[in-house]
N, C-alpha and C. Protein backbone atom coordinates (compact mmCIF):
# COMPACT_ATOMS: atom_id res chain seq x y z
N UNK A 1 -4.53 -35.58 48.86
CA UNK A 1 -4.32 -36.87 49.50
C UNK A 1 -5.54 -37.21 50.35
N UNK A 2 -5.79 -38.39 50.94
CA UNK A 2 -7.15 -38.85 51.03
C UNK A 2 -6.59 -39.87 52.34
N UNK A 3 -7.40 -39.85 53.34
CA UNK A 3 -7.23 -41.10 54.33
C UNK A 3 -8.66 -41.96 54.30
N UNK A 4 -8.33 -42.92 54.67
CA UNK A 4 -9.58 -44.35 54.60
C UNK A 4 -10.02 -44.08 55.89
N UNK A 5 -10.81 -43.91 56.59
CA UNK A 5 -11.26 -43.92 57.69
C UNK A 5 -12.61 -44.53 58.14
N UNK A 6 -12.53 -44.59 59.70
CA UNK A 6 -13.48 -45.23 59.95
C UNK A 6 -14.63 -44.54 60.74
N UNK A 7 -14.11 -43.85 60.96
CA UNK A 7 -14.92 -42.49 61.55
C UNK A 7 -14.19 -41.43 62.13
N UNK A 8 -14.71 -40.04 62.98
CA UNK A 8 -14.43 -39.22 63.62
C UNK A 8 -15.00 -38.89 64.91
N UNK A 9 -14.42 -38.53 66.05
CA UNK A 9 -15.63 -38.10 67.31
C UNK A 9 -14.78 -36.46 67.29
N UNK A 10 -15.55 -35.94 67.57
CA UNK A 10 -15.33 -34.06 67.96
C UNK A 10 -15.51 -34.23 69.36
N UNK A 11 -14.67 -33.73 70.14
CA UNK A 11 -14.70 -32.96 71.41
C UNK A 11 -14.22 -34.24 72.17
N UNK A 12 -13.51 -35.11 71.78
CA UNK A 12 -13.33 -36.24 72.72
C UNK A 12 -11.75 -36.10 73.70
N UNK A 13 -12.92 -36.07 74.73
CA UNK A 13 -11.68 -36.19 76.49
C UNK A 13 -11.58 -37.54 76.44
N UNK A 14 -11.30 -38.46 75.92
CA UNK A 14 -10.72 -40.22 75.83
C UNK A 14 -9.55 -40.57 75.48
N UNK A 15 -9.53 -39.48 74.34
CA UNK A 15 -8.28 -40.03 73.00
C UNK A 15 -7.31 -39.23 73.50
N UNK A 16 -6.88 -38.30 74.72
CA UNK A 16 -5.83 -37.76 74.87
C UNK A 16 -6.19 -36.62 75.99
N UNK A 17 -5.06 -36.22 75.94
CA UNK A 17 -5.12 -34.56 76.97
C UNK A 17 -5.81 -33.66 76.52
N UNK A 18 -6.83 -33.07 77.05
CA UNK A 18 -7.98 -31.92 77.11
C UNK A 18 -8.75 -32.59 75.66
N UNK A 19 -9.41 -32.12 75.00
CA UNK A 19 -10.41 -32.04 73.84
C UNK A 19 -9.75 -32.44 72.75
N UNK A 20 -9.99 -32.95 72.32
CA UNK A 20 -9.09 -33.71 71.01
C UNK A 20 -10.44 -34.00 69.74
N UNK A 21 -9.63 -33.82 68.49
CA UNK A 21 -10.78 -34.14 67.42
C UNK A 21 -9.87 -35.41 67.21
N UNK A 22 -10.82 -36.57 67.32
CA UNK A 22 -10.18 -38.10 67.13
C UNK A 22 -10.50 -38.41 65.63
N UNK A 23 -9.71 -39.30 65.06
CA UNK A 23 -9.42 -39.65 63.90
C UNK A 23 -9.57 -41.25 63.92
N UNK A 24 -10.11 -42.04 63.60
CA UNK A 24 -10.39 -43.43 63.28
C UNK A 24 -10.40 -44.01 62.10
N UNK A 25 -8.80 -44.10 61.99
CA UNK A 25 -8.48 -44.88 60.39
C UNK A 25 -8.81 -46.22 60.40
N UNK A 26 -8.78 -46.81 59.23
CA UNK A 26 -9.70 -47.82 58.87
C UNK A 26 -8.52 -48.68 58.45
N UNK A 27 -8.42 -50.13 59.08
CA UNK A 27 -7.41 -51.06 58.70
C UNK A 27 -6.28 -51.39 60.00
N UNK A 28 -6.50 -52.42 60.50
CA UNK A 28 -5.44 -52.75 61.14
C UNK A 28 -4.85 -54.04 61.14
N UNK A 29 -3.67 -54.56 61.43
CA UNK A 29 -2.68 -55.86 61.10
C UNK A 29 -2.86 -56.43 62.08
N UNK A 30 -3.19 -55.89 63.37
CA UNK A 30 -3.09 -56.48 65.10
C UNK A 30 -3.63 -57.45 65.84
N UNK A 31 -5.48 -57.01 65.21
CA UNK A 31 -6.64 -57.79 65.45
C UNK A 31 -6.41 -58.26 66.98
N UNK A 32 -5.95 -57.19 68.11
CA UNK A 32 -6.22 -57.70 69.25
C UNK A 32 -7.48 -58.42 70.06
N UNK A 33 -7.08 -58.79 70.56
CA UNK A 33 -8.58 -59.88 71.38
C UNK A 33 -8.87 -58.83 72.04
N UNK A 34 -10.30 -58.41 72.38
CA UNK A 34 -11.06 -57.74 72.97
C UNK A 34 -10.66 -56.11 72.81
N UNK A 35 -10.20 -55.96 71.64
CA UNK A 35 -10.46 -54.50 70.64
C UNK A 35 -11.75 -53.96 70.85
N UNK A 36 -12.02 -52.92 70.74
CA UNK A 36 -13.07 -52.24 71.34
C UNK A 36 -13.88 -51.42 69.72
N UNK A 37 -12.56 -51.34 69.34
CA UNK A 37 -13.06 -50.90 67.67
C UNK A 37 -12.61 -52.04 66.39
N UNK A 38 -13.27 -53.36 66.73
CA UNK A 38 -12.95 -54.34 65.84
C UNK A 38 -13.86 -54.17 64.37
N UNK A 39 -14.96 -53.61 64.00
CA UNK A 39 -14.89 -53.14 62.80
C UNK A 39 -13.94 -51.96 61.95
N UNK A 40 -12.81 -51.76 62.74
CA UNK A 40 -12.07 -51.06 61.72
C UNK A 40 -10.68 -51.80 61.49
N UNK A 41 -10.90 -53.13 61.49
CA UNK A 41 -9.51 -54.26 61.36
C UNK A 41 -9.64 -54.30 59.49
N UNK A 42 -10.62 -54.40 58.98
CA UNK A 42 -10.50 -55.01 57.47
C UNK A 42 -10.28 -53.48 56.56
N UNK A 43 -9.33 -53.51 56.14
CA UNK A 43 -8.34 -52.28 55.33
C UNK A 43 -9.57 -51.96 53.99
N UNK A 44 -9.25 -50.79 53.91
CA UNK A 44 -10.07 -50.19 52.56
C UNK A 44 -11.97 -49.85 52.09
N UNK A 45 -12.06 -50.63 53.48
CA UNK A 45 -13.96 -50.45 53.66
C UNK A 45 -14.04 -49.55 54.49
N UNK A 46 -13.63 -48.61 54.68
CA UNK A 46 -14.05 -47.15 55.54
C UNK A 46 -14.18 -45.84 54.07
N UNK A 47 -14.28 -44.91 54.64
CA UNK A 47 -14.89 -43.54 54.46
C UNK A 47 -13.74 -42.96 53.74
N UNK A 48 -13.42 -42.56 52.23
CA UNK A 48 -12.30 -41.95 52.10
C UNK A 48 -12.58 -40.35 52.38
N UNK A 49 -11.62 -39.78 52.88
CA UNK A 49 -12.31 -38.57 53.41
C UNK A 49 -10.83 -37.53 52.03
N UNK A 50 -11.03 -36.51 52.08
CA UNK A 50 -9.55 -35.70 51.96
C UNK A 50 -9.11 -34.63 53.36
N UNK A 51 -7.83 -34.47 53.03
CA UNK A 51 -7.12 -33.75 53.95
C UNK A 51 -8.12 -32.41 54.60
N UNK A 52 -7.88 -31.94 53.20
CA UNK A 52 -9.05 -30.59 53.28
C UNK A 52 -10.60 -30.17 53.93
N UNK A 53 -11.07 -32.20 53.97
CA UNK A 53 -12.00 -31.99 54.75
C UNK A 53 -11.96 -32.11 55.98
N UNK A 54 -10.98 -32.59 56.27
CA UNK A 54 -10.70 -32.97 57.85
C UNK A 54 -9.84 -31.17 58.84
N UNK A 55 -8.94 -30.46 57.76
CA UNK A 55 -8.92 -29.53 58.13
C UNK A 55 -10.15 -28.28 58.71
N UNK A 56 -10.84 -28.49 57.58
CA UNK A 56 -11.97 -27.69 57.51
C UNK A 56 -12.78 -27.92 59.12
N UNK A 57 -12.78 -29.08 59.28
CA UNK A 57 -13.68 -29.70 60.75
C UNK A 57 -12.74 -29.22 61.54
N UNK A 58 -11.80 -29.22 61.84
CA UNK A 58 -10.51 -28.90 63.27
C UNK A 58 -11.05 -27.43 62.85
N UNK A 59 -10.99 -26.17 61.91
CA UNK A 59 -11.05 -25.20 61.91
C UNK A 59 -12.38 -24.65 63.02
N UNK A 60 -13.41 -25.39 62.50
CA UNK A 60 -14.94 -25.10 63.32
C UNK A 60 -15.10 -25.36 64.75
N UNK A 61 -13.60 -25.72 65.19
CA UNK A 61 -13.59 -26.06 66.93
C UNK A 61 -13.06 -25.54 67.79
N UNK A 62 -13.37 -24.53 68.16
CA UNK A 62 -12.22 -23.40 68.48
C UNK A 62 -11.89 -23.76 69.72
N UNK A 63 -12.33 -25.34 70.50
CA UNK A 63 -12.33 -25.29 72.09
C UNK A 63 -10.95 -26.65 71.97
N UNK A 64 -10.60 -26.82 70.76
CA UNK A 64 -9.92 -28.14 70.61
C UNK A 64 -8.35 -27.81 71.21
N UNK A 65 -7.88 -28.75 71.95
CA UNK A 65 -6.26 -28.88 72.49
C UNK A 65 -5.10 -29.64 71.58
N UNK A 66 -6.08 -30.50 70.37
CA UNK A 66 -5.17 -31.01 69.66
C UNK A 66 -5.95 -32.59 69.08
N UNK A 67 -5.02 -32.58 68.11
CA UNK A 67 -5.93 -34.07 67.48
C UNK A 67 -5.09 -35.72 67.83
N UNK A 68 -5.47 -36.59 67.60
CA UNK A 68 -5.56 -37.71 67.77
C UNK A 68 -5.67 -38.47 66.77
N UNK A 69 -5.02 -39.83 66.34
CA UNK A 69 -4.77 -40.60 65.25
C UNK A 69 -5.00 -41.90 66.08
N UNK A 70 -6.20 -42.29 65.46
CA UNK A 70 -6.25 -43.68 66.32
C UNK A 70 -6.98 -44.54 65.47
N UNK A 71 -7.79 -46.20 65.57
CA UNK A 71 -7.81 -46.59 64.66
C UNK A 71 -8.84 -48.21 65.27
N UNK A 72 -8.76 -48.86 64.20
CA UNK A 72 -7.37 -49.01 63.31
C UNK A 72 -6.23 -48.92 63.73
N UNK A 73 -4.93 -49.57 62.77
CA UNK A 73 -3.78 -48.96 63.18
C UNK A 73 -3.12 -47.50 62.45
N UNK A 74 -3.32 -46.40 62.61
CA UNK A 74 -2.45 -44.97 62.10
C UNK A 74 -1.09 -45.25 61.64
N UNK A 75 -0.51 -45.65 62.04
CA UNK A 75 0.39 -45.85 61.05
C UNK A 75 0.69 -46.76 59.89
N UNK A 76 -0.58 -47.54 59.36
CA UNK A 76 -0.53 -48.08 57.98
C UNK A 76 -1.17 -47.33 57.26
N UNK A 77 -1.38 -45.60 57.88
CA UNK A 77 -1.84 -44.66 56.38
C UNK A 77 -0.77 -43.37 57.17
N UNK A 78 0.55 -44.08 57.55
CA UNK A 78 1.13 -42.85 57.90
C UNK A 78 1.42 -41.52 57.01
N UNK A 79 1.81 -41.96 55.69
CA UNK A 79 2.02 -41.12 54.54
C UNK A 79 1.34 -40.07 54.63
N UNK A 80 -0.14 -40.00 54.72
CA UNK A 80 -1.04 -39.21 54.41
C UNK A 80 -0.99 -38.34 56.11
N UNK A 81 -0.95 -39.14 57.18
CA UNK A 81 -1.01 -38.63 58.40
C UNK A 81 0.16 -37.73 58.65
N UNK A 82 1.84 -37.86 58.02
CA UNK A 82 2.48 -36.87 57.40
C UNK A 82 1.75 -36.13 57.24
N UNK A 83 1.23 -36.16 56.12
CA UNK A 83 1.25 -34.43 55.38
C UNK A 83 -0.26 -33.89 56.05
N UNK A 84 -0.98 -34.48 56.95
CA UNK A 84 -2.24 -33.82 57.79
C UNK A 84 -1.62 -33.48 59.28
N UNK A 85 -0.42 -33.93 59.10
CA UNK A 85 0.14 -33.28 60.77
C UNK A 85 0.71 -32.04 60.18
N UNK A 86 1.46 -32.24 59.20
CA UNK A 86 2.25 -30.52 58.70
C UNK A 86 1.33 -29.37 58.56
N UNK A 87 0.08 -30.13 57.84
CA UNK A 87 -1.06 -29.08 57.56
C UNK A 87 -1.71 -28.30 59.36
N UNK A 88 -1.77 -29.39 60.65
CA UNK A 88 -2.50 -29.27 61.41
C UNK A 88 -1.01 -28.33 62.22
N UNK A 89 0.45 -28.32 61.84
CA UNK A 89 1.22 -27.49 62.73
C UNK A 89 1.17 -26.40 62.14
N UNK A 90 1.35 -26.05 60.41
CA UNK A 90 1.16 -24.93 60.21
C UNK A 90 -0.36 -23.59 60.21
N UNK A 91 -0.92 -24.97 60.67
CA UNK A 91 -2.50 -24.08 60.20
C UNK A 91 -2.93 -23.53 62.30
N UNK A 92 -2.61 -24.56 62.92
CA UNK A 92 -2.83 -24.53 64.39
C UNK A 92 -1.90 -25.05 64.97
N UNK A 93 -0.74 -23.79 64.93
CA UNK A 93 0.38 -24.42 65.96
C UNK A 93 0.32 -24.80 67.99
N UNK A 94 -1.27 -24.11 67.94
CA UNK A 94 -1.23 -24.81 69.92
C UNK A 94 -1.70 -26.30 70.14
N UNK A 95 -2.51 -26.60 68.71
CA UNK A 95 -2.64 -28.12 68.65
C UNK A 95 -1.81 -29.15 69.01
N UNK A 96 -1.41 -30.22 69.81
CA UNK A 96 -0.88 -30.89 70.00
C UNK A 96 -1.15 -32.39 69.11
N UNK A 97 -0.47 -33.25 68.78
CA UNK A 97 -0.50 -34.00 67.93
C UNK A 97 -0.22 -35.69 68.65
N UNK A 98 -1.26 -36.48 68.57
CA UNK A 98 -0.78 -37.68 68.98
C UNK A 98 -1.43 -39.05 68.46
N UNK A 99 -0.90 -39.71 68.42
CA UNK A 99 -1.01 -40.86 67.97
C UNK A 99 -1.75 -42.42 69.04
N UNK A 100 -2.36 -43.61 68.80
CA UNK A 100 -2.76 -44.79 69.20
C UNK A 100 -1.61 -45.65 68.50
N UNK A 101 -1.20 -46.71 68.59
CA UNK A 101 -0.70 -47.81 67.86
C UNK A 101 -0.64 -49.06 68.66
N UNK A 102 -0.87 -50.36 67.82
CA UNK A 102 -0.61 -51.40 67.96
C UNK A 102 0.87 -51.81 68.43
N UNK A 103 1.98 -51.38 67.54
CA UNK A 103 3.31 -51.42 67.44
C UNK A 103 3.71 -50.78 68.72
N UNK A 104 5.12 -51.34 69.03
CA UNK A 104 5.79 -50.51 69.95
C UNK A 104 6.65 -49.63 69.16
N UNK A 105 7.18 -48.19 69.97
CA UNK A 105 7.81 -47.35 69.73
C UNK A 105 9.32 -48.13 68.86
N UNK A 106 9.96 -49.03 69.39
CA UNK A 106 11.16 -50.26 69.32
C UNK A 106 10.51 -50.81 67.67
N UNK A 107 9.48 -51.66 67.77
CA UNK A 107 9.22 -51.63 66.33
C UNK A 107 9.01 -50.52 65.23
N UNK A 108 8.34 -49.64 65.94
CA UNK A 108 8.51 -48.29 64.52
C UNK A 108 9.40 -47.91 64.47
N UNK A 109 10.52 -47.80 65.29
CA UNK A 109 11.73 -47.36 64.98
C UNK A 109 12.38 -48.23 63.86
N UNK A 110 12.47 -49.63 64.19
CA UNK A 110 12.71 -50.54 63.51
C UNK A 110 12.60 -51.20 62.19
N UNK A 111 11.78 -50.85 62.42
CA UNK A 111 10.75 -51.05 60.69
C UNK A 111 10.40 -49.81 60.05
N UNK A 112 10.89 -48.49 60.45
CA UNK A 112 10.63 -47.34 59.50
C UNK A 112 11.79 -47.23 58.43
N UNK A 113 11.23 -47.08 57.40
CA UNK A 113 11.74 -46.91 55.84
C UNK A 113 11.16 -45.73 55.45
N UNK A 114 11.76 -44.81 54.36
CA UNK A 114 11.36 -43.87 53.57
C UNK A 114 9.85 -44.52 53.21
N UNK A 115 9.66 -45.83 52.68
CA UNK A 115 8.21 -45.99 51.61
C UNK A 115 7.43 -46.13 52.56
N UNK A 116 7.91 -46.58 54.09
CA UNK A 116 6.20 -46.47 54.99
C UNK A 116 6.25 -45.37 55.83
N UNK A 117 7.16 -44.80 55.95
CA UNK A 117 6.96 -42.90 56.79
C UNK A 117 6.66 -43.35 58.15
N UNK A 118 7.30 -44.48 58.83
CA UNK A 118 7.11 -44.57 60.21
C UNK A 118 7.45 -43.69 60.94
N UNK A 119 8.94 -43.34 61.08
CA UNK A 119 9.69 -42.72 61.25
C UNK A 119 9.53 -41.44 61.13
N UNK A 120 8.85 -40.64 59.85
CA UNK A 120 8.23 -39.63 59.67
C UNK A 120 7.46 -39.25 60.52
N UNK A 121 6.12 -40.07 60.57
CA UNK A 121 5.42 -39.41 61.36
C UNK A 121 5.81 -39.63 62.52
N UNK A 122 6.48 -40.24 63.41
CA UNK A 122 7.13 -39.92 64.80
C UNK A 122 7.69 -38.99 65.24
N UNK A 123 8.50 -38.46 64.36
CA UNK A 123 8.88 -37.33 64.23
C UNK A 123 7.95 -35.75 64.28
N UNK A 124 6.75 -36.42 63.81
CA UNK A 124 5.86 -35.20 63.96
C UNK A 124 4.94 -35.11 64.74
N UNK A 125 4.83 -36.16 65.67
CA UNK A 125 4.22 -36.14 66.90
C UNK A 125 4.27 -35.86 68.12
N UNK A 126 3.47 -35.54 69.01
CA UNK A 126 3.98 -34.87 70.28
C UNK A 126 4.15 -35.99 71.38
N UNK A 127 2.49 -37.03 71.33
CA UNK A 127 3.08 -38.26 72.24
C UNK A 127 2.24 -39.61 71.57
N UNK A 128 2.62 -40.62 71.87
CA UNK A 128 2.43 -41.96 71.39
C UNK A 128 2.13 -42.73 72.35
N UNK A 129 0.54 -43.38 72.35
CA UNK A 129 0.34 -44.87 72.60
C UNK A 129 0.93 -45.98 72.38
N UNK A 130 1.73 -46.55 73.10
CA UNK A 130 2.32 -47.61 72.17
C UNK A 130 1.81 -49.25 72.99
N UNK A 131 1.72 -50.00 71.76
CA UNK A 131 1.84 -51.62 72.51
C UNK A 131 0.64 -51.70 72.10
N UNK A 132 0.59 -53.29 71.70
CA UNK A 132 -1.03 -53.95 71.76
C UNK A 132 -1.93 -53.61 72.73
N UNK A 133 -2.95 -53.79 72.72
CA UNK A 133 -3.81 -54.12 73.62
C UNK A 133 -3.99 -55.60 74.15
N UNK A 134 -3.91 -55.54 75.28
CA UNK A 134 -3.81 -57.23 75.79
C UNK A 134 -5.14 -57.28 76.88
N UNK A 135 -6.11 -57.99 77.00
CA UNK A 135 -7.02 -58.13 77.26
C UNK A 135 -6.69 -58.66 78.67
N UNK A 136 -6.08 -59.56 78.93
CA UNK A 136 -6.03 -59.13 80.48
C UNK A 136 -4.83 -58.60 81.41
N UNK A 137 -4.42 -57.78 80.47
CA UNK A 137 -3.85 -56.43 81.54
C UNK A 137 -4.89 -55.03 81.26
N UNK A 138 -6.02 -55.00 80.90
CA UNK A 138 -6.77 -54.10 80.41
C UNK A 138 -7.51 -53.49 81.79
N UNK A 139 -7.71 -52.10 81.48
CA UNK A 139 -7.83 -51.75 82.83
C UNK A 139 -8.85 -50.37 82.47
N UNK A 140 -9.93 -50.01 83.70
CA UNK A 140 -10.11 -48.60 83.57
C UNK A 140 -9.81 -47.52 84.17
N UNK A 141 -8.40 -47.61 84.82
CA UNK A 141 -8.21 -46.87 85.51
C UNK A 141 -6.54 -46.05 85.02
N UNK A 142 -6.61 -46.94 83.57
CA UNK A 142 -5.41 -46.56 83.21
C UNK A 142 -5.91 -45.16 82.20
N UNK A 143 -4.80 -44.04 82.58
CA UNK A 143 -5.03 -42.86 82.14
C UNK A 143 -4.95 -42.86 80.36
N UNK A 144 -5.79 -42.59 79.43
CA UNK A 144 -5.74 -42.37 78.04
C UNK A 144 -5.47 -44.30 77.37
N UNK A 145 -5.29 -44.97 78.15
CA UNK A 145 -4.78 -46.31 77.93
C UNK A 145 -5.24 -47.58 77.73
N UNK A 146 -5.32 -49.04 77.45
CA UNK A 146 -6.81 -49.81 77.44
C UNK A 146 -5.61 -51.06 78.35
N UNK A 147 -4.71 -50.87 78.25
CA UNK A 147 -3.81 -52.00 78.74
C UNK A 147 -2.55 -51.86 79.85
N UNK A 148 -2.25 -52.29 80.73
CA UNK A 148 -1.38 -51.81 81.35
C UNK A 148 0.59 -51.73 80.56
N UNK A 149 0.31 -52.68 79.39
CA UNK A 149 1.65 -53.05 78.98
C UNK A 149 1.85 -51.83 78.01
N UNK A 150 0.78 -50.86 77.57
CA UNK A 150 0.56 -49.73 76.83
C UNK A 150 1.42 -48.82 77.25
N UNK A 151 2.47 -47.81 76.89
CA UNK A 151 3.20 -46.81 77.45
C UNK A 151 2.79 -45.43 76.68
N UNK A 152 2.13 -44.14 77.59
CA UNK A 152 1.61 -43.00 76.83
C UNK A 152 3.53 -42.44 76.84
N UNK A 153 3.82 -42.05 75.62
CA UNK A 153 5.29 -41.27 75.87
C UNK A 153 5.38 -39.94 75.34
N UNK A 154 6.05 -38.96 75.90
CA UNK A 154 6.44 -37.93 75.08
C UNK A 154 7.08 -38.24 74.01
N UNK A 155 6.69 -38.53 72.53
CA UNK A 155 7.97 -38.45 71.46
C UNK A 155 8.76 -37.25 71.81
N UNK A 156 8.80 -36.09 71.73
CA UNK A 156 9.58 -35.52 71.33
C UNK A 156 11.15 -35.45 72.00
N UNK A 157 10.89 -35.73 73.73
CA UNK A 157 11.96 -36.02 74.22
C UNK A 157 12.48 -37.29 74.36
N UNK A 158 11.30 -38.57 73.51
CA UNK A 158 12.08 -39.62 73.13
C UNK A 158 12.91 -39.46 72.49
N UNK A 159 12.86 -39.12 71.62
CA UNK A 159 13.68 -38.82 70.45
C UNK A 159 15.08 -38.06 70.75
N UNK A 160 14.79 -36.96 71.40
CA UNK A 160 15.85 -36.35 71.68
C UNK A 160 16.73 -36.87 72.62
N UNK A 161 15.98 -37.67 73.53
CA UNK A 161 17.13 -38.59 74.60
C UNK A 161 17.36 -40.18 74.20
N UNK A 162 16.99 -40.64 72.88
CA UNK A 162 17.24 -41.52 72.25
C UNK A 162 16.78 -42.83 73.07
N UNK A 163 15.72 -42.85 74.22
CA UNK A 163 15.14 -44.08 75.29
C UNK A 163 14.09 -43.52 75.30
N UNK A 164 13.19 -44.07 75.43
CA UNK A 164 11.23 -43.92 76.10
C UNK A 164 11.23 -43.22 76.97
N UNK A 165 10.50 -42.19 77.00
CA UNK A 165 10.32 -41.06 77.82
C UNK A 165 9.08 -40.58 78.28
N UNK A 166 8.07 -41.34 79.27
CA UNK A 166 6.90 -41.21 79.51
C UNK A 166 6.25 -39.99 79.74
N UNK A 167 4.83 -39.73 79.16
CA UNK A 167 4.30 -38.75 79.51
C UNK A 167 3.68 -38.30 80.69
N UNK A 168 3.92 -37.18 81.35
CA UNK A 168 3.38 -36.80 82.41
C UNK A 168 2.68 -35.14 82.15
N UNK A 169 1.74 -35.49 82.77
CA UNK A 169 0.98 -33.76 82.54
C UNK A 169 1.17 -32.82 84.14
N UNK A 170 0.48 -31.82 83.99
CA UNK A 170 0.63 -31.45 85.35
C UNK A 170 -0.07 -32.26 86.63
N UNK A 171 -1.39 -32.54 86.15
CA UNK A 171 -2.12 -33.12 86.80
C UNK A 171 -1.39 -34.26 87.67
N UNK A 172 -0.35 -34.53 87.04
CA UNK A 172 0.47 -36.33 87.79
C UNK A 172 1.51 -35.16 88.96
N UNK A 173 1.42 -33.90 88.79
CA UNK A 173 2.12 -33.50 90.26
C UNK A 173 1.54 -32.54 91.08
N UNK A 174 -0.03 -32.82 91.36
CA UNK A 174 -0.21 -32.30 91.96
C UNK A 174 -1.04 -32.33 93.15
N UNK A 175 -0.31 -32.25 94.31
CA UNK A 175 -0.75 -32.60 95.57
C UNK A 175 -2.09 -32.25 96.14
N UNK A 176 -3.20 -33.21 96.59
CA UNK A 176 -4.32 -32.41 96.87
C UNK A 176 -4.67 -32.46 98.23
N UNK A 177 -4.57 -31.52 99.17
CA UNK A 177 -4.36 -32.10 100.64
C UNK A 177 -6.54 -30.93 101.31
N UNK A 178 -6.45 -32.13 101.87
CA UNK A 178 -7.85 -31.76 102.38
C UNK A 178 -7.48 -31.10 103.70
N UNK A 179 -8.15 -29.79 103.92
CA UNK A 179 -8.23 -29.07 105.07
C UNK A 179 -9.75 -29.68 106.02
């Protein structure tokens, strides 16, 4: 299986918690105003890569915390991002797995069907970007985020508590008191 992409960055502290190998699929429906990666809106003119090669690169990084699916929108090549998350839990289970999207969590729920694997890959993720990017709630002070209306969430205890369940790391509890 093969993803369209638009590029890759290695070692990126942007796309998530600690070191992440980022993924930049090619194609998105959203075309937000003041997108930051607006050459990867027109579907099918990126890089077809295969699974195998993208494994092969996560293998050569031994400092990585987990990968990143961003874009573009990731979930209009969810199919394939399936079966490169199964490959990335069985091959490196301390990897953590997360996703960017246009869509809210409420719409992928909504609109997942067996033939587009929304739902699938939510299921195989650890946490999710969700929401457009809106240009003026856009901010730099928002953690992993480009918009304030953006919510970083834990899937997994979304899911399990059936409501949005925001992500917090340690870093959000910890008190720093100056002597």
């Amino acid at each position: 299986m093969k993803l369209n992409i638009a590029g890759i960055q290695n070692d990126s502290i942007v796309d998530g918690p600690g070191i992440r190998y980022a993924i930049f699929v090619q194609g998105c429906p959203h075309h937000c105003e003041g997108c930051h990666n607006p050459e990867t809106w027109e579907f099918g003119t990126g890089r077809d890569v295969t699974l195998d090669e993208i494994i092969e690169k996560i293998k050569q990084d031994p400092l990585l915390d987990g990968v990143t699916y961003s874009g573009g929108e990731p979930f209009t090549q969810a199919k394939a991002l399936c079966e490169l998350t199964d490959r990335i839990r069985a091959e490196f289970p301390k990897l953590t797995v997360m996703s960017y999207t246009g869509f809210t969590l409420e719409q992928l729920l909504e609109r997942g069907n067996a033939e587009n694997c929304f739902t699938e890959l939510l299921k195989r993720l650890d946490y999710l970007v969700d929401g457009p990017f809106i240009l003026a709630q856009k901010s730099y002070e928002l953690k992993f985020k480009g918009s304030a209306n953006q919510r970083f969430l834990d899937v997994q205890r979304t899911l399990k508590e059936g409501k949005p369940v925001l992500y917090q790391d340690d870093w959000d509890n910890i008190e720093i008191k100056l002597v």
